[in-house]
C-alpha atoms as a PDB file:
ATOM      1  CA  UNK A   1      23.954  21.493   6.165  1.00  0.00           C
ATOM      2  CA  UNK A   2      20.731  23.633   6.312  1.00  0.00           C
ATOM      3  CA  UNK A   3      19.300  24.749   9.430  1.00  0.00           C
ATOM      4  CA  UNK A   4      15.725  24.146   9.727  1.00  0.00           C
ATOM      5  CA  UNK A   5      13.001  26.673  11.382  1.00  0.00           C
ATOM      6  CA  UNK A   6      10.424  23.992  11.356  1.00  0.00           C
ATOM      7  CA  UNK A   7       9.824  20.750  10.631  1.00  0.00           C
ATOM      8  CA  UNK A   8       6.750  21.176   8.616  1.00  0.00           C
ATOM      9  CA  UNK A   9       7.900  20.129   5.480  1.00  0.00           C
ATOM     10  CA  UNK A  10      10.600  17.897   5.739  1.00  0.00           C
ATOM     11  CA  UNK A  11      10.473  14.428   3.884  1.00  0.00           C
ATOM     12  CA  UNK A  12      12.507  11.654   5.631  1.00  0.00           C
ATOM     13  CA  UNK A  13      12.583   8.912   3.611  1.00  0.00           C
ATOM     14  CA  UNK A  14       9.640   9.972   0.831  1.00  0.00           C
ATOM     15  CA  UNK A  15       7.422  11.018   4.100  1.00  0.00           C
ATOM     16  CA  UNK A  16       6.297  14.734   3.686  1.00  0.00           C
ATOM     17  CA  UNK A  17       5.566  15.933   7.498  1.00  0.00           C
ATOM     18  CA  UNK A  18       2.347  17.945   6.532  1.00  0.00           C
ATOM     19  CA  UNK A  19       0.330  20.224   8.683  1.00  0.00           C
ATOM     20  CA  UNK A  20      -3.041  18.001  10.606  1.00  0.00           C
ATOM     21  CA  UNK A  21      -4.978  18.781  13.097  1.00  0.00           C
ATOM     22  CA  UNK A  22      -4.231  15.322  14.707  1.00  0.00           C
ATOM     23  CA  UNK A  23      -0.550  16.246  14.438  1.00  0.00           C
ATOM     24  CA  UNK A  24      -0.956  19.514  16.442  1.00  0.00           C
ATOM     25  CA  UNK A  25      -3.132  17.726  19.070  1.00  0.00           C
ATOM     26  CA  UNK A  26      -0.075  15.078  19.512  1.00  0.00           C
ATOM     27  CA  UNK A  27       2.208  17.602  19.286  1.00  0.00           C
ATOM     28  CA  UNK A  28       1.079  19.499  21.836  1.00  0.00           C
ATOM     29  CA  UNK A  29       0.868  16.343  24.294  1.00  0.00           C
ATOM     30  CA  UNK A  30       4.517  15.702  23.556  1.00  0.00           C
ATOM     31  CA  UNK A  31       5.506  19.339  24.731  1.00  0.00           C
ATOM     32  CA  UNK A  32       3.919  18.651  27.800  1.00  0.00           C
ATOM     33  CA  UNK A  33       6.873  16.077  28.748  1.00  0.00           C
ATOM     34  CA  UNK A  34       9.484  18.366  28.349  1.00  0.00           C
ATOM     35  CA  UNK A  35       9.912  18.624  32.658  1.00  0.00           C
ATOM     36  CA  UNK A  36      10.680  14.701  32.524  1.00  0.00           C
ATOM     37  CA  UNK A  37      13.524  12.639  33.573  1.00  0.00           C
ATOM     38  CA  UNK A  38      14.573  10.952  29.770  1.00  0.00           C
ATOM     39  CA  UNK A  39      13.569   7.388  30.659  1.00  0.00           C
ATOM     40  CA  UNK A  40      10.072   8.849  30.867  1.00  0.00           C
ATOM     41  CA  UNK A  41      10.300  10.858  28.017  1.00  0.00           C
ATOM     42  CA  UNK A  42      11.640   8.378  26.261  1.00  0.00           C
ATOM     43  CA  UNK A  43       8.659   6.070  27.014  1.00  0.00           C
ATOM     44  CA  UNK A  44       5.622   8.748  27.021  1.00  0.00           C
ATOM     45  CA  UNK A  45       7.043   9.281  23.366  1.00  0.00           C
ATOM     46  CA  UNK A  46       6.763   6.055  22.292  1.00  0.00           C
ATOM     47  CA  UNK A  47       3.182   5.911  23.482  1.00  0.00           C
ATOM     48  CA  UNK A  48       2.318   8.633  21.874  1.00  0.00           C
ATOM     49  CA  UNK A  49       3.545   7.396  18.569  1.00  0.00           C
ATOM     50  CA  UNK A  50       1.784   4.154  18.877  1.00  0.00           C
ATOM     51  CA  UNK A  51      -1.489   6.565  19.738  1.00  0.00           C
ATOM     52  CA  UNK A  52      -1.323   8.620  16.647  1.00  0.00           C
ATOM     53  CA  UNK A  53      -0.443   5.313  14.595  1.00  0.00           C
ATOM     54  CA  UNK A  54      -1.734   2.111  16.399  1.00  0.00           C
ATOM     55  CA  UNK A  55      -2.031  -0.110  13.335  1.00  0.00           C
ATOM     56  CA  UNK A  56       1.293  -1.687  11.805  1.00  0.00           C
ATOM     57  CA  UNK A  57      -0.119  -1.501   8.162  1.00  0.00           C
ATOM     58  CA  UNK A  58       2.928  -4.042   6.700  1.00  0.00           C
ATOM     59  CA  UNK A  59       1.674  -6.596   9.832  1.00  0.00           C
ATOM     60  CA  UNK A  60      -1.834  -5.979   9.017  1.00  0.00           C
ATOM     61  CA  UNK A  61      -1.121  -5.955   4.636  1.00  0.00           C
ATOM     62  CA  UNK A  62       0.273  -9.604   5.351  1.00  0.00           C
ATOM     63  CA  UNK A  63      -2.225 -10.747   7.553  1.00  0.00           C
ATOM     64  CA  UNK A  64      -4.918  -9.979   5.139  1.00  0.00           C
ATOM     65  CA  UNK A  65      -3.245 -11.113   1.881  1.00  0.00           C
ATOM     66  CA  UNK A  66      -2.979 -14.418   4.017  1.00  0.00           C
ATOM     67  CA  UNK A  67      -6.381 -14.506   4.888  1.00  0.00           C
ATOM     68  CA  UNK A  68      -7.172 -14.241   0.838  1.00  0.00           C
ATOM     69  CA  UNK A  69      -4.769 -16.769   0.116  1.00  0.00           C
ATOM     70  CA  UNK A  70      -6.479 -19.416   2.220  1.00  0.00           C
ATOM     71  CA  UNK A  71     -10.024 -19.091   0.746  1.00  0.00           C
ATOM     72  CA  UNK A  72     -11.230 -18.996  -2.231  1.00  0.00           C
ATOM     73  CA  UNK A  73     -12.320 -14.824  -2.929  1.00  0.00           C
ATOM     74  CA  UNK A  74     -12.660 -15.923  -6.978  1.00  0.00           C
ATOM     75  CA  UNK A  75     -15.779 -16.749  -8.432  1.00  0.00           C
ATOM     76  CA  UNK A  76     -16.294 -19.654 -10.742  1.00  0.00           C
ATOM     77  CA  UNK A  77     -15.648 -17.160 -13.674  1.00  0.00           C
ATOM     78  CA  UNK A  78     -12.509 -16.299 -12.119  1.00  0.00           C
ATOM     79  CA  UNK A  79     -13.630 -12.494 -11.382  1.00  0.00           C
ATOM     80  CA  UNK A  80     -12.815 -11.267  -7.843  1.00  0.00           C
ATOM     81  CA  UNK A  81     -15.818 -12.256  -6.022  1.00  0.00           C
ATOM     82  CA  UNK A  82     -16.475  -8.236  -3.971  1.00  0.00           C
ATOM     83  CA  UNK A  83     -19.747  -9.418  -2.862  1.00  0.00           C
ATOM     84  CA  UNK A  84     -18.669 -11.898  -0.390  1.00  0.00           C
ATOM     85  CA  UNK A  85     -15.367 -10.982   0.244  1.00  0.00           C
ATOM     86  CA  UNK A  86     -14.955  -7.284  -0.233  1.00  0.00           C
ATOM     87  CA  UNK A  87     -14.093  -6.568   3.163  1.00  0.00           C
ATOM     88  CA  UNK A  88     -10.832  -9.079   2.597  1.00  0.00           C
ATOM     89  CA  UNK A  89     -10.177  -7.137  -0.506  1.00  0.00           C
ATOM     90  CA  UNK A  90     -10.321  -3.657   1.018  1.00  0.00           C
ATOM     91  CA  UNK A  91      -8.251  -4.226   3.895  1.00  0.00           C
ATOM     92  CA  UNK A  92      -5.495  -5.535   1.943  1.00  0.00           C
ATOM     93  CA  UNK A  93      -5.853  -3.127  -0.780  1.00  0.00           C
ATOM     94  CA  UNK A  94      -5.960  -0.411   1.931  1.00  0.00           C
ATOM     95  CA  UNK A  95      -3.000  -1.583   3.925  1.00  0.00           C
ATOM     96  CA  UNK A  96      -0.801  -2.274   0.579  1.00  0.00           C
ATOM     97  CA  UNK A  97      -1.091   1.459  -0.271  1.00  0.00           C
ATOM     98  CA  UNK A  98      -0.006   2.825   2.783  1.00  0.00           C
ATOM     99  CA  UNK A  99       2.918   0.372   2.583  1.00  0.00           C
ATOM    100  CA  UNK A 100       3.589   0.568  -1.011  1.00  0.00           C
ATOM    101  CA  UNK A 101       2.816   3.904  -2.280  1.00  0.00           C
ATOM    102  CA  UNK A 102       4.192   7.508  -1.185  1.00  0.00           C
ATOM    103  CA  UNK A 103       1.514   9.502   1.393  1.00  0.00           C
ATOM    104  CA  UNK A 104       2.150  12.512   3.824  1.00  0.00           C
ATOM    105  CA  UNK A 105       2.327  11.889   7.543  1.00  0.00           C
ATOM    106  CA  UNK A 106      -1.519  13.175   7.432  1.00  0.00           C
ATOM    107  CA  UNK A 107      -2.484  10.003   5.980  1.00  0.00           C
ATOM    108  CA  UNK A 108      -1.006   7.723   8.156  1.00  0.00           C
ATOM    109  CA  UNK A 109      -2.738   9.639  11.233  1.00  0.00           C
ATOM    110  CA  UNK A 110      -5.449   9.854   9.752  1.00  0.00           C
ATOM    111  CA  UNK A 111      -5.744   5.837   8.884  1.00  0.00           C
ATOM    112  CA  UNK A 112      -4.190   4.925  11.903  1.00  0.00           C
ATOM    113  CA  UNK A 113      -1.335   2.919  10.136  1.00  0.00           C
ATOM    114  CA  UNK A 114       1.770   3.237   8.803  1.00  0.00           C
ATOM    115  CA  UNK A 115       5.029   0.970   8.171  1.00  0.00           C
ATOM    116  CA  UNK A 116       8.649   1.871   9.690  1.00  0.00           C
ATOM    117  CA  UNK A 117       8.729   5.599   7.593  1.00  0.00           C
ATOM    118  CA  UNK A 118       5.549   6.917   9.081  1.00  0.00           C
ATOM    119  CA  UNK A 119       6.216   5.816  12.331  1.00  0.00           C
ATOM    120  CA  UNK A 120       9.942   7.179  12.220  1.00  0.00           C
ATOM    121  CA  UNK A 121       9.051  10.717  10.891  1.00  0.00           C
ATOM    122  CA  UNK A 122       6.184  11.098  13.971  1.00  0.00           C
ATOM    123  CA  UNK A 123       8.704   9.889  16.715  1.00  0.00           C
ATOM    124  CA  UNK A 124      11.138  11.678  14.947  1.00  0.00           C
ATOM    125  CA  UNK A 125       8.501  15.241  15.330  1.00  0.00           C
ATOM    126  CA  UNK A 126       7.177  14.345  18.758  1.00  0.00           C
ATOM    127  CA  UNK A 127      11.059  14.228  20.366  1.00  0.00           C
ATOM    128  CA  UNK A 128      11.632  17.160  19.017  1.00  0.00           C
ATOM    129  CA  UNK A 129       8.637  18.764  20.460  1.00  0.00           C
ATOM    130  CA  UNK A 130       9.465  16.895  23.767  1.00  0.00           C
ATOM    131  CA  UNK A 131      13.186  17.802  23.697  1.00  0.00           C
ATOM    132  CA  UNK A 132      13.654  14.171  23.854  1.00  0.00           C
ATOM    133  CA  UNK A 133      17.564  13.813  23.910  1.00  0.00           C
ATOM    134  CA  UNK A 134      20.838  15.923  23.365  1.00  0.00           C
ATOM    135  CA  UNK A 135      20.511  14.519  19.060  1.00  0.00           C
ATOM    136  CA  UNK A 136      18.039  12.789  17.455  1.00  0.00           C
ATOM    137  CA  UNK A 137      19.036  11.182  13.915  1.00  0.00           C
ATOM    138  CA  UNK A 138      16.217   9.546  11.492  1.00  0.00           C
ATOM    139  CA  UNK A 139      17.754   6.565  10.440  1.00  0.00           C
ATOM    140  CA  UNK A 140      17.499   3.676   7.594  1.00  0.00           C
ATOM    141  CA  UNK A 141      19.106  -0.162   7.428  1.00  0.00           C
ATOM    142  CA  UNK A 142      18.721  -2.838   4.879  1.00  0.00           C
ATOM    143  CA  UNK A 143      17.005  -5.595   5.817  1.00  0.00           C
ATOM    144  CA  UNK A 144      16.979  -7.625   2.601  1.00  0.00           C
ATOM    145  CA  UNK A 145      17.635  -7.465  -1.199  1.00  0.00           C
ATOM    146  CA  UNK A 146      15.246  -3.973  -2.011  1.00  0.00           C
ATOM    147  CA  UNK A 147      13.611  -3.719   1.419  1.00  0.00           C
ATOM    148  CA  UNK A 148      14.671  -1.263   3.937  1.00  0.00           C
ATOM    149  CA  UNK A 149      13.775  -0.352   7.389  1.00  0.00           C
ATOM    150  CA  UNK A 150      13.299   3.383   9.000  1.00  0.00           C
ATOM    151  CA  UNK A 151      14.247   4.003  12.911  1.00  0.00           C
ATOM    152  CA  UNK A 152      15.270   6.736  15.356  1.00  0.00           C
ATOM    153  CA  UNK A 153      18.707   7.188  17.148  1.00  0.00           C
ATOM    154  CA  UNK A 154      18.621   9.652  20.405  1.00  0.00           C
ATOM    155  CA  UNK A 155      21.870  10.268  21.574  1.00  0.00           C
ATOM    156  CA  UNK A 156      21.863  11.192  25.590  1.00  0.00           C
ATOM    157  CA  UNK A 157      25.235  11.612  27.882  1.00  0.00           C
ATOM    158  CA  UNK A 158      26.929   9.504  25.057  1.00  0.00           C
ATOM    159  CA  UNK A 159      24.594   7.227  25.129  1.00  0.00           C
ATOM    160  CA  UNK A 160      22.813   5.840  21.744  1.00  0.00           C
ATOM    161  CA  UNK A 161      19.183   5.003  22.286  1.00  0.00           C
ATOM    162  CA  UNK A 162      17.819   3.283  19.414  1.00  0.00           C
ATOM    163  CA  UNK A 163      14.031   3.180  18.820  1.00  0.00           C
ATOM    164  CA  UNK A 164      11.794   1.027  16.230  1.00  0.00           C
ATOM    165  CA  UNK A 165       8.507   2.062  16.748  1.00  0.00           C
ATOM    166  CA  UNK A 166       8.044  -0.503  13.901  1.00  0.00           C
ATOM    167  CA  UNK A 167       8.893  -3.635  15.759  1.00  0.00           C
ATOM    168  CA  UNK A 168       7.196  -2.169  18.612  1.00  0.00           C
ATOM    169  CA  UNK A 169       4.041  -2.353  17.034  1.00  0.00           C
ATOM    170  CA  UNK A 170       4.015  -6.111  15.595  1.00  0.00           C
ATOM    171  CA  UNK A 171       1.372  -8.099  17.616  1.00  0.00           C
ATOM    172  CA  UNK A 172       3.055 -10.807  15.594  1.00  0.00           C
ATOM    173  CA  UNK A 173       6.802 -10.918  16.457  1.00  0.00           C
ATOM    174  CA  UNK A 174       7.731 -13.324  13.869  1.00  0.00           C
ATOM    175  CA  UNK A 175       7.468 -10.453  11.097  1.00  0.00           C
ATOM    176  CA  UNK A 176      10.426  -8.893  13.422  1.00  0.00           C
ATOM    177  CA  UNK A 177      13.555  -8.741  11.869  1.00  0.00           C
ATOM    178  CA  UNK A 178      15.574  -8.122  14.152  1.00  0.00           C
ATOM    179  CA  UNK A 179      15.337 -11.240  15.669  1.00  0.00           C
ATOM    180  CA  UNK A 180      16.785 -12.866  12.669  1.00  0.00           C
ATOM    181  CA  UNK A 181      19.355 -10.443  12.368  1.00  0.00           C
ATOM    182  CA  UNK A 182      19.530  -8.529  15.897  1.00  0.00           C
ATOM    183  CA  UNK A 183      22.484  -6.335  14.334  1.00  0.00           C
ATOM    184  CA  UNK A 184      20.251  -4.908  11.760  1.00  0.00           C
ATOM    185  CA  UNK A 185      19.944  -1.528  13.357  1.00  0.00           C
ATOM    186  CA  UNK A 186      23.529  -1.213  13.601  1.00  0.00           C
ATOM    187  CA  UNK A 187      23.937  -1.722   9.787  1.00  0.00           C
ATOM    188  CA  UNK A 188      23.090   2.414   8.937  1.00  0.00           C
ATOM    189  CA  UNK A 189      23.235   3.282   5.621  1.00  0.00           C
ATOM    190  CA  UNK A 190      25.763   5.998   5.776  1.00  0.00           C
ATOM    191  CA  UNK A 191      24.730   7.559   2.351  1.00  0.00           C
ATOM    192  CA  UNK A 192      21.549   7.784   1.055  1.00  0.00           C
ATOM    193  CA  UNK A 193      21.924   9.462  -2.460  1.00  0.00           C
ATOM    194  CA  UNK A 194      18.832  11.856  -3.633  1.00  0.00           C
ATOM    195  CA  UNK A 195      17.573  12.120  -0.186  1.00  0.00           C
ATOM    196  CA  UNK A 196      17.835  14.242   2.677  1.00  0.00           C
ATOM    197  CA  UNK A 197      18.834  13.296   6.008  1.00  0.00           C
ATOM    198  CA  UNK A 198      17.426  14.728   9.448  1.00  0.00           C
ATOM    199  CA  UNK A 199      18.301  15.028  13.285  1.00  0.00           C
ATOM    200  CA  UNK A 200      17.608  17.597  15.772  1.00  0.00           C
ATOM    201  CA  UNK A 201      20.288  18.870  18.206  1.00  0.00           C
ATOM    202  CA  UNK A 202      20.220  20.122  21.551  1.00  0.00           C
ATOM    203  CA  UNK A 203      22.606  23.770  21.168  1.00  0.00           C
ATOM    204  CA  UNK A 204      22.491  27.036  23.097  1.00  0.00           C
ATOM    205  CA  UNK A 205      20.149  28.308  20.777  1.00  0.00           C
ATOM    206  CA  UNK A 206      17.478  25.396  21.866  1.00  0.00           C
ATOM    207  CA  UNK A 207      17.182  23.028  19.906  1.00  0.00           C
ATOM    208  CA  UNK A 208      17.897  22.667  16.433  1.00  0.00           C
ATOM    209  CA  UNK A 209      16.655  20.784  13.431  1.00  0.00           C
ATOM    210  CA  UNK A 210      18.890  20.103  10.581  1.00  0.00           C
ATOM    211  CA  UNK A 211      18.737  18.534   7.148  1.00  0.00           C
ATOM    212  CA  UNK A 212      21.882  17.455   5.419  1.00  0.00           C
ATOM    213  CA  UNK A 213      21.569  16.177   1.252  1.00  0.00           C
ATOM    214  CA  UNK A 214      23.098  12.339   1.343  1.00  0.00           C
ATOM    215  CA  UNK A 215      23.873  11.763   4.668  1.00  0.00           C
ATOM    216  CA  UNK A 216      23.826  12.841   8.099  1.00  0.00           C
ATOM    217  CA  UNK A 217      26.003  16.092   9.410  1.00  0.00           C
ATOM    218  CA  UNK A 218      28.368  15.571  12.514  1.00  0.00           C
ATOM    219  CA  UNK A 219      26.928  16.119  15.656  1.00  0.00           C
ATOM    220  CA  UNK A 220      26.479  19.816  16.618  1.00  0.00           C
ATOM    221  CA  UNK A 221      28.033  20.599  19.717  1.00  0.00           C
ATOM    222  CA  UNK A 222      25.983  21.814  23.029  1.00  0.00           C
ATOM    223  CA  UNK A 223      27.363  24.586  24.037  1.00  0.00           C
END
């Protein structure tokens, strides 16, 4: 277990928390809640997350590779036809990347999308800032064959609150998992070779951000 003096730097689940301005303006709204009762923490979090990330890139990558699927964007020489349907093109290639390819935290503010990782890591950075919760665990579940799913765990009087900003953010609800499988958040991978884990815990230092190789570390105690 490592103890962590900031959590610039960390990289839940191949998400590197970089520096932003946008991050430091968020950040410093979520420090701002620190006097609240936890149900309104909880909540003014989760706001905020869905502020600095409104888009659900995975929602919108589907929606627009559906959109291409139902017309015709191929001219009659079978080229990709840019000059009618470029905007069709660009949303889906720009949504795919997010979704597909590896990109700091900046990017994802800075887009205004992200899937279940980008959304994870910024709840996962505003609680802390907020001192939302006595622990705070970054979390991951399979979904299906090779797809995963990234969510946060807040631990208060013994109490597990479990957060997907993810399914949260589908205007759709039918891309929602957890509606065909509404145990899917209970289903935590308890290893995750090659990676490193994070939470946050509430001791009489303040609180604490740790990073364990694998898997998580046992809750710290509050003193």
């Amino acid at each position: 277990m490592e103890r962590l003096e900031t959590y610039i730097g960390i990289e839940p689940f191949t998400v590197l928390v970089d520096d932003s301005s946008r991050l430091r303006e968020l950040a410093e709204k979520a420090r701002s809640l620190k006097n609240l009762s936890f149900d309104k923490k909880l909540g003014r979090t989760k706001e905020l997350t869905h502020e600095g990330i409104p888009l659900n890139a995975y929602e919108q990558m589907i929606v627009w590779t559906d959109r291409m699927e139902g017309i015709n964007v191929f001219s009659r020489d079978g080229k990709p036809n840019y000059e009618e349907y470029g905007e069709a093109f660009k949303e889906t290639e720009k949504f795919g990347d997010i979704v597909i390819k590896k990109h700091p935290l900046s990017h994802a503010l800075e887009s205004g999308a992200g899937c279940c990782r980008y959304q994870g890591a910024l709840f996962f950075v505003l609680g802390y800032e907020a001192q939302l919760g006595e622990s705070h665990f970054l979390q991951a579940a399979p979904v299906s064959t090779g797809i995963n799913t990234v969510f946060n765990q807040i631990v208060q009087n013994k109490e597990v609150h479990t957060v997907s900003i993810f399914t949260e953010s589908l205007k759709d609800k039918s891309y929602d998992y957890s509606v065909k499988n509404p145990r899917v958040f209970e289903q935590v991978f308890r290893k995750v070779p090659g990676l490193n884990m994070y939470s946050y815990h509430t001791t009489s230092e303040g609180v604490v951000i740790v990073s364990n190789r694998d898997e998580h570390c046992l809750l710290l105690k509050k003193d």
